[in-house]
C-alpha atoms as a PDB file:
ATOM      1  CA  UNK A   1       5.536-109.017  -3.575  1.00  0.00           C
ATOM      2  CA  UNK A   2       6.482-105.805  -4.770  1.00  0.00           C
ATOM      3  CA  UNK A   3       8.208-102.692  -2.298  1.00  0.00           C
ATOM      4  CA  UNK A   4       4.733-100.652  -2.252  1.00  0.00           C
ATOM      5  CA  UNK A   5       2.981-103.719  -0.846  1.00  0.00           C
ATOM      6  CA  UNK A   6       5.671-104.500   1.711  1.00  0.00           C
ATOM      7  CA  UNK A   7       5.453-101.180   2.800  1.00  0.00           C
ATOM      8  CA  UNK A   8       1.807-101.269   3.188  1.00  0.00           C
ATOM      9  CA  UNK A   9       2.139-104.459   5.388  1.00  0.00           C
ATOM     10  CA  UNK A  10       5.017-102.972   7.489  1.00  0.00           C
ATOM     11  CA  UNK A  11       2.662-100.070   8.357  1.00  0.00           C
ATOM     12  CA  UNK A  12      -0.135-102.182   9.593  1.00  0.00           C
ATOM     13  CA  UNK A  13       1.641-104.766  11.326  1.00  0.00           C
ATOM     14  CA  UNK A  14       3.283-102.107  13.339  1.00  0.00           C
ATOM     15  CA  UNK A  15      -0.214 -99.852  13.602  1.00  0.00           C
ATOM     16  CA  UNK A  16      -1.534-103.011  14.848  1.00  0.00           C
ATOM     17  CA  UNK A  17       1.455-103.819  17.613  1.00  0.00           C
ATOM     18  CA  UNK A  18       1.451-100.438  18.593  1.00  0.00           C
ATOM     19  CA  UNK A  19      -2.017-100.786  19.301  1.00  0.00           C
ATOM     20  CA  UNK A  20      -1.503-104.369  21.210  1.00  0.00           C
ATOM     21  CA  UNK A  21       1.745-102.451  23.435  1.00  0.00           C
ATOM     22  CA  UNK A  22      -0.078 -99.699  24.587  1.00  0.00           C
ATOM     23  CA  UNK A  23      -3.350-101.579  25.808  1.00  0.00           C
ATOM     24  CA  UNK A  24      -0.980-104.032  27.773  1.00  0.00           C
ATOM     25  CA  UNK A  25       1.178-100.877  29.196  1.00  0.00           C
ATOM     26  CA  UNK A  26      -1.633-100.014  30.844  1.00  0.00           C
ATOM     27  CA  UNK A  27      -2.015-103.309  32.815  1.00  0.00           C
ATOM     28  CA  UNK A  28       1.634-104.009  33.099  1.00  0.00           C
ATOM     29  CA  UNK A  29       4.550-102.458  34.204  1.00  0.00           C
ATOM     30  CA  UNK A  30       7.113-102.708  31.059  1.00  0.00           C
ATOM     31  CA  UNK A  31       9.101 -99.845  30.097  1.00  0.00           C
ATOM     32  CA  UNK A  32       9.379 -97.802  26.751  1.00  0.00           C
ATOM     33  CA  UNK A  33      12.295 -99.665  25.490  1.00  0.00           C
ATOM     34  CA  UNK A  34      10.453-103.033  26.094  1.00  0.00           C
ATOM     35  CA  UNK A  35       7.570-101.727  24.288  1.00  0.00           C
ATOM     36  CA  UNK A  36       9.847-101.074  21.309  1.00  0.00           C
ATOM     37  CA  UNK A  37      11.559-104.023  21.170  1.00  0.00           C
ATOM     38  CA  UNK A  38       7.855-105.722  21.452  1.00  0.00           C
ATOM     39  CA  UNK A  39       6.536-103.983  18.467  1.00  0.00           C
ATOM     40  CA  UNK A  40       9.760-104.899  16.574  1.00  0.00           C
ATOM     41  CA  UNK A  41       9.628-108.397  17.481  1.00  0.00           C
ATOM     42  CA  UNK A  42       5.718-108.805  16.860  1.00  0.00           C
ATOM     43  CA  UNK A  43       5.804-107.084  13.449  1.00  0.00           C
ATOM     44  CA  UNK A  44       8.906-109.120  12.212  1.00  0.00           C
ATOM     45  CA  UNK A  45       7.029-112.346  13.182  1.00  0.00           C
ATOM     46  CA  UNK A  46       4.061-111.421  11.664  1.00  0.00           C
ATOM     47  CA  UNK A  47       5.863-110.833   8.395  1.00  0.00           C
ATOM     48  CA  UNK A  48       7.724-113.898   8.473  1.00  0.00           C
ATOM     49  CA  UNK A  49       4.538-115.874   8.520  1.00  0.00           C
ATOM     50  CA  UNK A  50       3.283-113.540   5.594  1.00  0.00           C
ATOM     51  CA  UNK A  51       6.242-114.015   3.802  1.00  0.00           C
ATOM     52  CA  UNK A  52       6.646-117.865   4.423  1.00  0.00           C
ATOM     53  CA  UNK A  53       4.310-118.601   1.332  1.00  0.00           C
ATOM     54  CA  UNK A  54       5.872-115.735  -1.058  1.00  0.00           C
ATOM     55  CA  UNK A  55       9.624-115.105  -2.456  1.00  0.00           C
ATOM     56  CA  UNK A  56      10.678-111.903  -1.573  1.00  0.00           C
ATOM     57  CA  UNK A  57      13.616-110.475  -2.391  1.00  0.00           C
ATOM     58  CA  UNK A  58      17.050-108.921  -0.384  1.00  0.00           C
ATOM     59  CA  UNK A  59      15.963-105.834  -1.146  1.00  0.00           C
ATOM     60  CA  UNK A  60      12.571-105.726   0.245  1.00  0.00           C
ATOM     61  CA  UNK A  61      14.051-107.575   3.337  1.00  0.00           C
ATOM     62  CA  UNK A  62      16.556-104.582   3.756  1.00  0.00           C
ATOM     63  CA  UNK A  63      12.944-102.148   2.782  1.00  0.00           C
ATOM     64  CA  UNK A  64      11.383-104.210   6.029  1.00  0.00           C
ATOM     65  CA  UNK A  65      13.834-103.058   8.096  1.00  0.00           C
ATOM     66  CA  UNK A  66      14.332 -99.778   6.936  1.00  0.00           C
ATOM     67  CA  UNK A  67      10.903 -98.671   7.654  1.00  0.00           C
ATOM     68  CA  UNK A  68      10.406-100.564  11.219  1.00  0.00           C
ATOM     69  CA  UNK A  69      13.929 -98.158  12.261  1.00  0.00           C
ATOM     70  CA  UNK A  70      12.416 -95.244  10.742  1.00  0.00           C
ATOM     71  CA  UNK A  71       9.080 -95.195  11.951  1.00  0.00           C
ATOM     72  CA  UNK A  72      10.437 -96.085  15.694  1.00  0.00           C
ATOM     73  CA  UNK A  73      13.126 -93.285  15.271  1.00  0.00           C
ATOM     74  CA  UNK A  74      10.353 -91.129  14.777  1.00  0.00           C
ATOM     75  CA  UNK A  75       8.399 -92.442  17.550  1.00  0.00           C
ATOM     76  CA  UNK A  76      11.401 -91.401  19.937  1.00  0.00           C
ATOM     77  CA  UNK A  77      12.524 -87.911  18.214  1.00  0.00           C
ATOM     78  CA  UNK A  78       8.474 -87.252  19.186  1.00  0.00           C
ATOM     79  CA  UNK A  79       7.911 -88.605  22.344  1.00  0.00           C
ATOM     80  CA  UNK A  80      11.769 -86.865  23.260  1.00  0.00           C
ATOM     81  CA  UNK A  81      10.102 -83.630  22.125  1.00  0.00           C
ATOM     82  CA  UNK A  82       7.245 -83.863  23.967  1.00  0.00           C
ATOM     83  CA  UNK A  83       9.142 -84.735  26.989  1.00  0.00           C
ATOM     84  CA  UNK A  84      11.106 -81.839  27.217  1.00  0.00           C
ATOM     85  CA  UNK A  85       8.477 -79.431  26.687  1.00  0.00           C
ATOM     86  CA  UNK A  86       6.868 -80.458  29.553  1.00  0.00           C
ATOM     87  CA  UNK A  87       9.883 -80.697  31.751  1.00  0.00           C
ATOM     88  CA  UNK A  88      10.037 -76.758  30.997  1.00  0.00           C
ATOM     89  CA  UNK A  89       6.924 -75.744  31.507  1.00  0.00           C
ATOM     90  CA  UNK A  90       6.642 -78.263  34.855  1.00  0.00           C
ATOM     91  CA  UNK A  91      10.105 -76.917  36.011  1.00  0.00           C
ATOM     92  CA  UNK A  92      10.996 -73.650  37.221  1.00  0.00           C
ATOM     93  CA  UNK A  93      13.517 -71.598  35.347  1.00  0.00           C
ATOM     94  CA  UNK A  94      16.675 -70.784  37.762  1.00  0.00           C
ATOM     95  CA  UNK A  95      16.476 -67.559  39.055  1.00  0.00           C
ATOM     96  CA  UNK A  96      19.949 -65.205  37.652  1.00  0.00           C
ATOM     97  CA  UNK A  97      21.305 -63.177  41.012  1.00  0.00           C
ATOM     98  CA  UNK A  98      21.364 -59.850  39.575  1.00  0.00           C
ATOM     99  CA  UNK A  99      22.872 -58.090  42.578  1.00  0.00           C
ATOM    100  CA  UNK A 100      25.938 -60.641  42.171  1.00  0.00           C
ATOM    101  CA  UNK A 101      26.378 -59.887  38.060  1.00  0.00           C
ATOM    102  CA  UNK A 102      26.508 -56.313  38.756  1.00  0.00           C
ATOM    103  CA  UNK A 103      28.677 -56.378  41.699  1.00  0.00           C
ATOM    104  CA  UNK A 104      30.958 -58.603  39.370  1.00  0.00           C
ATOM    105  CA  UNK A 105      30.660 -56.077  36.908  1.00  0.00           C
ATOM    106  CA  UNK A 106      31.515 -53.193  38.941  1.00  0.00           C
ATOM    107  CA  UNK A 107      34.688 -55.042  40.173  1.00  0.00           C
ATOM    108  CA  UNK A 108      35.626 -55.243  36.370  1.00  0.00           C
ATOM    109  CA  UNK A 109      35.167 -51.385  35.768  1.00  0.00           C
ATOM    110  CA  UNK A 110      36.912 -50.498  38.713  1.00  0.00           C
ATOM    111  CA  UNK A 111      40.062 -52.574  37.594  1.00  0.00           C
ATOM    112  CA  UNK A 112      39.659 -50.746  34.986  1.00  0.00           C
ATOM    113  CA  UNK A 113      39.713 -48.055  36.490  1.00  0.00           C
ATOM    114  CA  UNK A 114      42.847 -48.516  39.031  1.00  0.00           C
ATOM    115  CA  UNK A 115      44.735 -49.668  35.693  1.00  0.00           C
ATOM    116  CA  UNK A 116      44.325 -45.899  34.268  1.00  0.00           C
ATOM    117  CA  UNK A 117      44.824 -44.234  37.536  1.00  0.00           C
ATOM    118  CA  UNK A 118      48.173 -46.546  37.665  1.00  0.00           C
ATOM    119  CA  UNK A 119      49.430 -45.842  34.142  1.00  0.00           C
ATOM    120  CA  UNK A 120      49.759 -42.121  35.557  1.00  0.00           C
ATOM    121  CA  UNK A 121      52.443 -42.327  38.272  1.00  0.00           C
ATOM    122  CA  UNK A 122      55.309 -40.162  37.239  1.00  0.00           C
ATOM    123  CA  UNK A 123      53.435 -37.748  35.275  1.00  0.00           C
ATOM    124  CA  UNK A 124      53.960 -34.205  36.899  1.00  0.00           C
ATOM    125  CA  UNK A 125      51.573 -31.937  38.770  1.00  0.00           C
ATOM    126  CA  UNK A 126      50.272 -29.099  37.232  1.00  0.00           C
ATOM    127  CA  UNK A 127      47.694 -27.057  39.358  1.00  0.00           C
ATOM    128  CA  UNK A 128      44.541 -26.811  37.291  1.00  0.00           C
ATOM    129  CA  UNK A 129      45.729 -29.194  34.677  1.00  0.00           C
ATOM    130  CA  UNK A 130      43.356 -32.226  33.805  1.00  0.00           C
ATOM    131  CA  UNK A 131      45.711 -34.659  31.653  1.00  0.00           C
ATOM    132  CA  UNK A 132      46.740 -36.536  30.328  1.00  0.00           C
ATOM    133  CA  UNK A 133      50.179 -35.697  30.596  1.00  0.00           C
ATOM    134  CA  UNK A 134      49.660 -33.772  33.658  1.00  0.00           C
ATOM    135  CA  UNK A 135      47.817 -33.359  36.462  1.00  0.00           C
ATOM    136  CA  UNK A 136      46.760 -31.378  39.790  1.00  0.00           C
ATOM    137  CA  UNK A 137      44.878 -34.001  42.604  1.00  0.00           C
ATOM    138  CA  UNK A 138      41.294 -33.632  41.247  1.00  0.00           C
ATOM    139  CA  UNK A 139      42.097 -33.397  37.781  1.00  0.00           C
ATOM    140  CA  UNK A 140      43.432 -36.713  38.063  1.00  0.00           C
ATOM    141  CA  UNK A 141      40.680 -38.646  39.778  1.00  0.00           C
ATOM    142  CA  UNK A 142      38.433 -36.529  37.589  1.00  0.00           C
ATOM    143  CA  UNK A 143      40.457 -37.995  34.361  1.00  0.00           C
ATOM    144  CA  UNK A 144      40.181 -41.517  35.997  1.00  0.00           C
ATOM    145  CA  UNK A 145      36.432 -41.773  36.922  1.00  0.00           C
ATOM    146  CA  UNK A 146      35.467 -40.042  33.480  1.00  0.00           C
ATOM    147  CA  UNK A 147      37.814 -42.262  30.800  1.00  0.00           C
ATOM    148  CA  UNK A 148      37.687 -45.617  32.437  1.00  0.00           C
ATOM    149  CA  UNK A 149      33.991 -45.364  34.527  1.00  0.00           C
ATOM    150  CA  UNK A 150      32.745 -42.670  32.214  1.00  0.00           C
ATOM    151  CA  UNK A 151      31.492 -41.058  34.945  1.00  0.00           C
ATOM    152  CA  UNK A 152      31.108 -37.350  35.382  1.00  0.00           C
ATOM    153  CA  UNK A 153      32.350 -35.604  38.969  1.00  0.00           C
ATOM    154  CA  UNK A 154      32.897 -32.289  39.579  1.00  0.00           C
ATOM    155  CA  UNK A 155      36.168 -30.776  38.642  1.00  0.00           C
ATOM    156  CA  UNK A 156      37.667 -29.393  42.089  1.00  0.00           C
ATOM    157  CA  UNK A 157      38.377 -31.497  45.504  1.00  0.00           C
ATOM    158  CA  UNK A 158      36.058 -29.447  48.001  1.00  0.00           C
ATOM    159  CA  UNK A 159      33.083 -29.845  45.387  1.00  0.00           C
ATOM    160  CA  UNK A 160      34.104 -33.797  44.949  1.00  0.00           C
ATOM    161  CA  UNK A 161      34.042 -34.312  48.434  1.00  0.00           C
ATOM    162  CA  UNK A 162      30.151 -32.934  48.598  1.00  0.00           C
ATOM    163  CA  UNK A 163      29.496 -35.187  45.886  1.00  0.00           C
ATOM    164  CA  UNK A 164      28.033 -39.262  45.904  1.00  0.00           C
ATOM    165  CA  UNK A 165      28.064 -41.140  49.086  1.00  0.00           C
ATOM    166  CA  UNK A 166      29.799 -40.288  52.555  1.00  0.00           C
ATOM    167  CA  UNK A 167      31.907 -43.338  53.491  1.00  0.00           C
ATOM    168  CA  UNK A 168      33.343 -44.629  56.936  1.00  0.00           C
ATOM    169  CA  UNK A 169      37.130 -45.085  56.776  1.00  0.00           C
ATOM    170  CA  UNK A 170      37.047 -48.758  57.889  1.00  0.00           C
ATOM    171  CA  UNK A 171      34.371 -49.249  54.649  1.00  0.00           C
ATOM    172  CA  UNK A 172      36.491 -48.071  52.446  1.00  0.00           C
ATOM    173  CA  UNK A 173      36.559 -49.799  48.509  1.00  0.00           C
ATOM    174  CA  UNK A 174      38.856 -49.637  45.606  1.00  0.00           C
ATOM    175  CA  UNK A 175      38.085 -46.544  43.664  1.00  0.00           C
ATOM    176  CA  UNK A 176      36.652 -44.492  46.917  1.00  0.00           C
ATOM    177  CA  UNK A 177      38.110 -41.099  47.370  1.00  0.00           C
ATOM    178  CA  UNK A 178      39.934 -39.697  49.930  1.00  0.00           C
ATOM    179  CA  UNK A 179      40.007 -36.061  50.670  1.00  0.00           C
ATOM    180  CA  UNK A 180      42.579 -34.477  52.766  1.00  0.00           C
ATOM    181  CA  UNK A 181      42.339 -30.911  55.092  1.00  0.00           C
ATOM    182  CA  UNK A 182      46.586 -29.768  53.777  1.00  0.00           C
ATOM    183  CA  UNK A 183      46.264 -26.365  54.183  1.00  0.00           C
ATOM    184  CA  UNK A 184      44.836 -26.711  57.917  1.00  0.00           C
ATOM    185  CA  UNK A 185      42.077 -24.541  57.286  1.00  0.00           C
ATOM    186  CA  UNK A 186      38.954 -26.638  58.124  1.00  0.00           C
ATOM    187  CA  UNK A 187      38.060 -27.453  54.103  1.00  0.00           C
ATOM    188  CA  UNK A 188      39.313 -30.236  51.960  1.00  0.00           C
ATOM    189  CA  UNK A 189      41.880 -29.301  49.788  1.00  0.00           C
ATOM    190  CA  UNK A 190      43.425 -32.735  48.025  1.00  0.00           C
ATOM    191  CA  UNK A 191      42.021 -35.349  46.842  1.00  0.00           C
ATOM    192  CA  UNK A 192      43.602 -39.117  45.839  1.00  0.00           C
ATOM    193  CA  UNK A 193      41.537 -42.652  44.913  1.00  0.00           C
ATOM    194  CA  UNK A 194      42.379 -44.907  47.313  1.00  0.00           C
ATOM    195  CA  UNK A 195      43.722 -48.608  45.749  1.00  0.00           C
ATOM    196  CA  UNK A 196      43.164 -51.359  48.299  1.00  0.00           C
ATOM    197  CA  UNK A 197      45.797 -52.206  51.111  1.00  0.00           C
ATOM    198  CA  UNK A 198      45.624 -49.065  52.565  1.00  0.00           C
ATOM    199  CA  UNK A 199      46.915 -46.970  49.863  1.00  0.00           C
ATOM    200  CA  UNK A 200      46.009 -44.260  47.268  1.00  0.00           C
ATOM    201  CA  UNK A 201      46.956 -42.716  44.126  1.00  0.00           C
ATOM    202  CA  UNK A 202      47.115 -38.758  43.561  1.00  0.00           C
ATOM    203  CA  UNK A 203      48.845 -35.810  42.193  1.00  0.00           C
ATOM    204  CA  UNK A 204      50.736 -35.084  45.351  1.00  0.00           C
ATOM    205  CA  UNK A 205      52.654 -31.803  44.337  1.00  0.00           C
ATOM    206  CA  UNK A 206      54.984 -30.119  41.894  1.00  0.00           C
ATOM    207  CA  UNK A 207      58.251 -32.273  43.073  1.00  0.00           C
ATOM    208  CA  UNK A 208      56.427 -35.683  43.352  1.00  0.00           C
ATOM    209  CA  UNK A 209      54.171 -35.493  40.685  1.00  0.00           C
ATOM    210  CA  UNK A 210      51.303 -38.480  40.567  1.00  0.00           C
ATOM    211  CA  UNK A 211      52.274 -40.952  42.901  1.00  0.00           C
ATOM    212  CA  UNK A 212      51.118 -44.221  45.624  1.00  0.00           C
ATOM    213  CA  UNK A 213      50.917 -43.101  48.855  1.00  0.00           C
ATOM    214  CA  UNK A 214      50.174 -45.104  52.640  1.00  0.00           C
ATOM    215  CA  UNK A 215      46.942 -43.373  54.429  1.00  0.00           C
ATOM    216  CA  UNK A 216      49.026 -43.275  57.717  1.00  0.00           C
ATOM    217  CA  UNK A 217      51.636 -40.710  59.433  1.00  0.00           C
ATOM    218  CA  UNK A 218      50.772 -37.370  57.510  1.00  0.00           C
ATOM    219  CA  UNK A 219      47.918 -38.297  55.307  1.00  0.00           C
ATOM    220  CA  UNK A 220      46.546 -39.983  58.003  1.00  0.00           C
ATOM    221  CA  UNK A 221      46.481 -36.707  60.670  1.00  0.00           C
ATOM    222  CA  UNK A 222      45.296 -34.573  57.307  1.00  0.00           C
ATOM    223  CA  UNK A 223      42.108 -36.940  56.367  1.00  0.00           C
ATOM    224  CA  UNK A 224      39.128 -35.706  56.150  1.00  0.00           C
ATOM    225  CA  UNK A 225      36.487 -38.215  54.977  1.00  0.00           C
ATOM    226  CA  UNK A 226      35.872 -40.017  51.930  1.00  0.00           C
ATOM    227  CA  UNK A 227      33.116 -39.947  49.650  1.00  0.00           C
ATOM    228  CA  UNK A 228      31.652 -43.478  46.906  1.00  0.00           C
ATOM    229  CA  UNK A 229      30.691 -40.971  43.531  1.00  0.00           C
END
């Protein structure tokens, strides 16, 4: 028997046990692997009894084999296919939380952002200078929000504080500014970003330069308000 003509038979023995599995899966409760191993075992005894009366050789033997693996493989990669399609169309997609990937990115820009205002303490103050070697109070927090947010605010403290949204003091956030009344004259006149814990960074004046200051004792009487740009 040549390798066409066991191929041929291989097909329709296991055309004809597919057929026989899947009219008794409908009136029994076997599984898919079962069914598999049925076909296997049905087709391999049916070619036995074919073969009893012919001399075939190894290599159509190994041929037999071959082709029962690959067709079943086939059968599988298919029916895995299908399977999963329908599992994606049947179940929902998970919804993403936008609110909590932006708020996560936010935190990540204003780390950013701290980490530039930070890399400034020391450098002197300079009224009306902008950086980046020096600085007076809004210049700085203008420098900060427009290199590491790349956000534009306007360049002097009494406009800043008119500008983006009015905070409460006990709502305070990293990156919020504070504005300060040091002239006692009713109007804001300094500025600083306030850090967490408390604290905030600003251009202080000519003998302290850019520094981390506690919003208590002084800066505390002197606050104003704070403003979210």
């Amino acid at each position: 028997m040549s390798i066409d003509n066991v191929n041929q038979l291989v097909t329709m023995k296991l055309l004809n046990a597919l057929s026989t599995s899947s009219s008794n899966s409908r009136t029994s409760s076997t599984n898919k692997s079962d069914i598999f191993n049925l076909i296997l075992e049905n087709t391999l005894g049916g070619l036995n009894q074919e073969r009893s009366s012919c001399t075939c050789s190894k290599e159509a033997d190994l041929n037999i084999l071959n082709t029962l693996q690959s067709l079943i493989n086939n059968n599988k990669i298919n029916e895995s296919k299908n399977t999963n399609q329908i599992k994606n169309i049947i179940e929902p997609k998970k919804n993403i939380n936008v609110e909590k990937v932006t708020d996560s990115k936010k935190v990540a820009n204003m780390d950013k952002a701290v980490d530039l205002l930070e890399k400034q303490l020391g450098k002197k103050y300079v009224w009306g200078a902008t950086g980046p070697n020096s600085f007076d109070c809004s210049g700085l927090v203008q420098y900060v929000y427009k290199n590491a947010l790349g956000k534009d605010i306007p360049r002097v403290s009494s406009d800043q504080s008119k500008f983006g949204k009015a905070i409460d003091k006990k709502d305070l956030q990293v990156g919020d500014l504070l504005f300060f009344d040091t002239m006692n004259k009713g109007r804001v006149s300094h500025v600083g970003m306030y850090v967490g814990n408390n604290e905030f960074i600003h251009a202080s004046n000519p003998k302290d330069g850019v520094k981390k200051s506690k919003l208590s004792g002084y800066y505390e009487q002197k606050y104003s308000g704070a403003r979210r740009p």
